[in-house]
C-alpha atoms as a PDB file:
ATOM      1  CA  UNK A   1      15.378   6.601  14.319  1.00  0.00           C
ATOM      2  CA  UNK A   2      12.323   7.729  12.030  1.00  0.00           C
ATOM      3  CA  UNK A   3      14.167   7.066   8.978  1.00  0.00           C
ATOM      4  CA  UNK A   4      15.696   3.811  10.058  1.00  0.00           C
ATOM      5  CA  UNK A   5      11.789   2.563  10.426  1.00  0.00           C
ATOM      6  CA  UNK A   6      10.936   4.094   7.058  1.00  0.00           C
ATOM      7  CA  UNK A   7      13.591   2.042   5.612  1.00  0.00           C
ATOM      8  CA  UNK A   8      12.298  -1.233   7.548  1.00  0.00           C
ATOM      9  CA  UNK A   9       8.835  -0.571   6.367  1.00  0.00           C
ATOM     10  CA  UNK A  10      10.171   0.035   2.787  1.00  0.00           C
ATOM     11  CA  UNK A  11      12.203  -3.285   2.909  1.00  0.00           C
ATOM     12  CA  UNK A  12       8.440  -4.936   4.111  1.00  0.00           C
ATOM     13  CA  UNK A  13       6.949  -3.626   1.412  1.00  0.00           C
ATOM     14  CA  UNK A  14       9.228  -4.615  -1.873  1.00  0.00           C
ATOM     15  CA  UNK A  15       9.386  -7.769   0.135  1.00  0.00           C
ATOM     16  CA  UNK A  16       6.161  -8.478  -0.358  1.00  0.00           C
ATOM     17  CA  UNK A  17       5.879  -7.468  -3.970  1.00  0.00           C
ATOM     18  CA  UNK A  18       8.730  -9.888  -4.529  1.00  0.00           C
ATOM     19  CA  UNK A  19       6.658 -12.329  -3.018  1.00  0.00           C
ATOM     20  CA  UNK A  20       3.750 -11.690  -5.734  1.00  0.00           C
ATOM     21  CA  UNK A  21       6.354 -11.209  -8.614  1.00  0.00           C
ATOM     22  CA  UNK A  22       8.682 -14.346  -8.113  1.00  0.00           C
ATOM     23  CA  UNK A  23       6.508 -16.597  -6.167  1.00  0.00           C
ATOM     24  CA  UNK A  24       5.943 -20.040  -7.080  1.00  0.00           C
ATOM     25  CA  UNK A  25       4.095 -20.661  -4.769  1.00  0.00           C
ATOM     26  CA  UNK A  26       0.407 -19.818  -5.627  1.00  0.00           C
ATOM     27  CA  UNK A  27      -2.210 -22.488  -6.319  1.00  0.00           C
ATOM     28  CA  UNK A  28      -2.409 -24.332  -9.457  1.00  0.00           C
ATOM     29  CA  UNK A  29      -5.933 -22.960 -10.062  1.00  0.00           C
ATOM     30  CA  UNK A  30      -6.913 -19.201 -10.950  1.00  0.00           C
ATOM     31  CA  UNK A  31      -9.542 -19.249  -8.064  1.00  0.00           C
ATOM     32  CA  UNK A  32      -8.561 -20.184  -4.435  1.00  0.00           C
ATOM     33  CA  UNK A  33      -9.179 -19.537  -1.361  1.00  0.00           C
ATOM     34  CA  UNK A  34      -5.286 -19.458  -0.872  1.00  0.00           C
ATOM     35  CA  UNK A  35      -4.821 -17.014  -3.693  1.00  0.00           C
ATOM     36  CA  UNK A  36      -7.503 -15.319  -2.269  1.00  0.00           C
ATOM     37  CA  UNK A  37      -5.783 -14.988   1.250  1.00  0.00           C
ATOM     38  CA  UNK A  38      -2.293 -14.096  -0.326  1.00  0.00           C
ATOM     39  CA  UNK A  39      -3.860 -11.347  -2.252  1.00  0.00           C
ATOM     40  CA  UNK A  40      -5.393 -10.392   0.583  1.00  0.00           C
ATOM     41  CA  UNK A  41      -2.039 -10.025   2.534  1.00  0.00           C
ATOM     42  CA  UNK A  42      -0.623  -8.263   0.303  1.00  0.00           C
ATOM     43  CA  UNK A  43      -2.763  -5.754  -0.043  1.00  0.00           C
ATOM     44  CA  UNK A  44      -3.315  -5.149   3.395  1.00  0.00           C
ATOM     45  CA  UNK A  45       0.808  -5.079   4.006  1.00  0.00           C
ATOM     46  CA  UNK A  46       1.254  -2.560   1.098  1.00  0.00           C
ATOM     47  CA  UNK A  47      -1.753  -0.879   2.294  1.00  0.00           C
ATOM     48  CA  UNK A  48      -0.383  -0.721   6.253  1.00  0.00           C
ATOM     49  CA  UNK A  49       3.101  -0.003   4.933  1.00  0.00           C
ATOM     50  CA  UNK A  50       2.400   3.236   3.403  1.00  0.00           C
ATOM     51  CA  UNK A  51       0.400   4.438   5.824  1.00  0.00           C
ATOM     52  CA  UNK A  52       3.141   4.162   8.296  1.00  0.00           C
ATOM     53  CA  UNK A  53       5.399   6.084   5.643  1.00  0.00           C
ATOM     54  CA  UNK A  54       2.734   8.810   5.719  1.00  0.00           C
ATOM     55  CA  UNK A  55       3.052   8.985   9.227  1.00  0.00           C
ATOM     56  CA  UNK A  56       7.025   8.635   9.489  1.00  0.00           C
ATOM     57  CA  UNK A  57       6.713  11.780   7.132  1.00  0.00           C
ATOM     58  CA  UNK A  58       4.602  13.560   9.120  1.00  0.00           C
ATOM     59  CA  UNK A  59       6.240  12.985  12.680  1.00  0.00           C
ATOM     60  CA  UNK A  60       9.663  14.450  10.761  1.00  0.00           C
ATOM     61  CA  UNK A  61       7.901  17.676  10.069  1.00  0.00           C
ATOM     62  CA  UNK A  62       6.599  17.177   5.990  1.00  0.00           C
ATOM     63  CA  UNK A  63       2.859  18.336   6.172  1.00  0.00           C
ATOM     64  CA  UNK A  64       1.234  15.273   4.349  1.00  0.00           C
ATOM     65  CA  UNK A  65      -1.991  15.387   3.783  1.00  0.00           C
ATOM     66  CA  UNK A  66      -5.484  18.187   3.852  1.00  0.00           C
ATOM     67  CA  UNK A  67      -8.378  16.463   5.293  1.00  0.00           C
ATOM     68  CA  UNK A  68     -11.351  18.676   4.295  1.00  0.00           C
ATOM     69  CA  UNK A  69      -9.496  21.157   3.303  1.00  0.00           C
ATOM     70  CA  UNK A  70      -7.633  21.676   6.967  1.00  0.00           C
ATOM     71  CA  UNK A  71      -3.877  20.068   7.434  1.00  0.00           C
ATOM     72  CA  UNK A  72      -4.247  17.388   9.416  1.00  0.00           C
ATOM     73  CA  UNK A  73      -3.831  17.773  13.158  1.00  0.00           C
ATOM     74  CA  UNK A  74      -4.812  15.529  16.492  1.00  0.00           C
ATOM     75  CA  UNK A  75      -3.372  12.732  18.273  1.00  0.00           C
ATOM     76  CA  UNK A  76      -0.782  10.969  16.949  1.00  0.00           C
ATOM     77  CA  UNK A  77      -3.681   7.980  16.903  1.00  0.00           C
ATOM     78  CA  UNK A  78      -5.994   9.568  15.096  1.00  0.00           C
ATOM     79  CA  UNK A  79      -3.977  11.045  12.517  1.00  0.00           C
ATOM     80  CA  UNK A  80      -2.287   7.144  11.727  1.00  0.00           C
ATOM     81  CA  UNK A  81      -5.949   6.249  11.216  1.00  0.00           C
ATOM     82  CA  UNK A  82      -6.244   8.961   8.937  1.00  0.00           C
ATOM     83  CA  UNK A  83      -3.097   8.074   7.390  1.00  0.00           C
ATOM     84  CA  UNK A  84      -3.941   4.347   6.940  1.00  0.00           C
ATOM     85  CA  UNK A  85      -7.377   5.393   5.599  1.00  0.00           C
ATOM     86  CA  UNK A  86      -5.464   7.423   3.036  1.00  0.00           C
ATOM     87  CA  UNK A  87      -3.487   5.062   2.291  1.00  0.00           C
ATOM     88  CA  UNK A  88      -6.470   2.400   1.481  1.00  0.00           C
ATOM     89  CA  UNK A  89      -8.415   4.963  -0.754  1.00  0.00           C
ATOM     90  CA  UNK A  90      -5.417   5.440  -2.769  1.00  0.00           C
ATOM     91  CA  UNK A  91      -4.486   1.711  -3.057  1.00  0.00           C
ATOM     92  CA  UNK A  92      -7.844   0.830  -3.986  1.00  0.00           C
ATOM     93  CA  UNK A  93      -7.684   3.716  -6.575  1.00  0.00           C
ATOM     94  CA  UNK A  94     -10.988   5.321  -4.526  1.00  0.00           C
ATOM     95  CA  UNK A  95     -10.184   8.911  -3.554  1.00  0.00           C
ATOM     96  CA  UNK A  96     -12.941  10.549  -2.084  1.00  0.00           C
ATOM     97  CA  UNK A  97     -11.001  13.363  -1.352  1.00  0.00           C
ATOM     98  CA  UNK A  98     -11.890  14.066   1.933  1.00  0.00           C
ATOM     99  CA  UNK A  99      -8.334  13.866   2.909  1.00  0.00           C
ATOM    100  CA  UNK A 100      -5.844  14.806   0.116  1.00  0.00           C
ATOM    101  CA  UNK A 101      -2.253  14.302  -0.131  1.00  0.00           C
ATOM    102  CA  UNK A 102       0.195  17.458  -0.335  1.00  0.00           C
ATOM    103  CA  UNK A 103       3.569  17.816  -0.424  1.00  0.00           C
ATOM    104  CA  UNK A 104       5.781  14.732  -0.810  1.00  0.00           C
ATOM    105  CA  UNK A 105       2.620  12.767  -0.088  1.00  0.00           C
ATOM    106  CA  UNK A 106       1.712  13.048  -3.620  1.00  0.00           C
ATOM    107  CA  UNK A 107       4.210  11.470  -4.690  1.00  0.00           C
ATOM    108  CA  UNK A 108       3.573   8.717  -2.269  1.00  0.00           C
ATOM    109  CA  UNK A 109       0.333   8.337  -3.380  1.00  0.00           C
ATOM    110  CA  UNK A 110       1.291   8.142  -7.010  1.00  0.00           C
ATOM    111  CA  UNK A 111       3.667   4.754  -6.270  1.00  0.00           C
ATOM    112  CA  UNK A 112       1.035   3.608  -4.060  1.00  0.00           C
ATOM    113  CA  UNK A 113      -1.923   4.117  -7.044  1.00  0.00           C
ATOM    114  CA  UNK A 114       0.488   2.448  -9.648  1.00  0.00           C
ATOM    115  CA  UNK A 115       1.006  -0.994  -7.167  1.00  0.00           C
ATOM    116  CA  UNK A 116      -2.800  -0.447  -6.607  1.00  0.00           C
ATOM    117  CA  UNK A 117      -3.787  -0.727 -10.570  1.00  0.00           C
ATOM    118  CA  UNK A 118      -0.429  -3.350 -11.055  1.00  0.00           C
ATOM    119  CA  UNK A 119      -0.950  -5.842  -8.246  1.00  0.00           C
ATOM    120  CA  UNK A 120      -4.461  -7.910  -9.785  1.00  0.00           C
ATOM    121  CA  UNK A 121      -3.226  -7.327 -13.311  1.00  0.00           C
ATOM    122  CA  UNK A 122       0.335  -9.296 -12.275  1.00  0.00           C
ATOM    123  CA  UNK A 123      -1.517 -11.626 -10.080  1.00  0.00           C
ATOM    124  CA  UNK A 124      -3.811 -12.772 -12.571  1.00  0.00           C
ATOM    125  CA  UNK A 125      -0.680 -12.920 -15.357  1.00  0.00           C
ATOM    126  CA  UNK A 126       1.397 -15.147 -12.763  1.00  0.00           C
ATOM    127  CA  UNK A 127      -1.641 -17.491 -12.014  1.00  0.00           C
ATOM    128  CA  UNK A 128      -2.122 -17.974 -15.522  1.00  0.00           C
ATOM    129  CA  UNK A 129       1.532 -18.789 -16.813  1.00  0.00           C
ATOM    130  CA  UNK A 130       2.080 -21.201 -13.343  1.00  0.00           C
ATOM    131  CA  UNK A 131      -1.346 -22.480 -15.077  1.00  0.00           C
ATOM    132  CA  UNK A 132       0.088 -22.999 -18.332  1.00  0.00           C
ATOM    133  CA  UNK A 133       3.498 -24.357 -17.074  1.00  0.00           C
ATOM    134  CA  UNK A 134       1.665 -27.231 -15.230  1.00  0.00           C
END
């Protein structure tokens, strides 16, 4: 059942980088407030989706992440919000390191890190060549 979700939340995610990668959709102009709100989204889905992945992992058994220095236990609750915060601080290439990812996690975070530095880098690229084409 877990895994069947993690592939759902997967399929969310590259659907939304498709959305950024092949859109043609985004305003004619580099700033908008409907660029704005698309970035936005996608952040916040890519952000959201791995943080359910982090969690997925977790409720299967994969110890995920240290958060000052202890493994991460509680309510299921609190450790999503833990997970989603981890999630955030790696996609907005933060890291504290309060809570640290181990395990599989890592390489979790990685992916998420690389979409993190790729996503305004692509999104400025694809504003400026729908720019040019017009």
């Amino acid at each position: 059942m877990f895994i069947i979700f993690g592939i759902l939340v997967v399929i969310c995610i590259v659907m939304s980088l498709k959305t950024l990668f092949f859109t043609s959709k985004l305003k004619y102009r580099q700033v908008s407030f409907d660029n704005f709100l698309f970035l936005s989204f996608t952040y916040t889905n890519i952000m959201i989706g791995f943080g359910l992945l982090y969690m997925i992992l977790d409720i299967i058994g994969f110890p995920i992440a240290l958060d000052h220095g202890h493994v991460l236990t509680g309510h299921y609750i609190e450790r999503l919000l833990t997970y989603m915060y981890l999630s955030a601080v790696t996609l907005f290439s933060v890291g504290f390191g309060d809570v640290v990812p181990i395990g599989i996690a890592r390489l979790l975070a990685v992916i998420e890190s690389l979409l993190g530095y790729t996503i305004p880098a692509t999104f400025m690229v694809k504003s400026l060549l729908d720019t040019g084409k017009k």
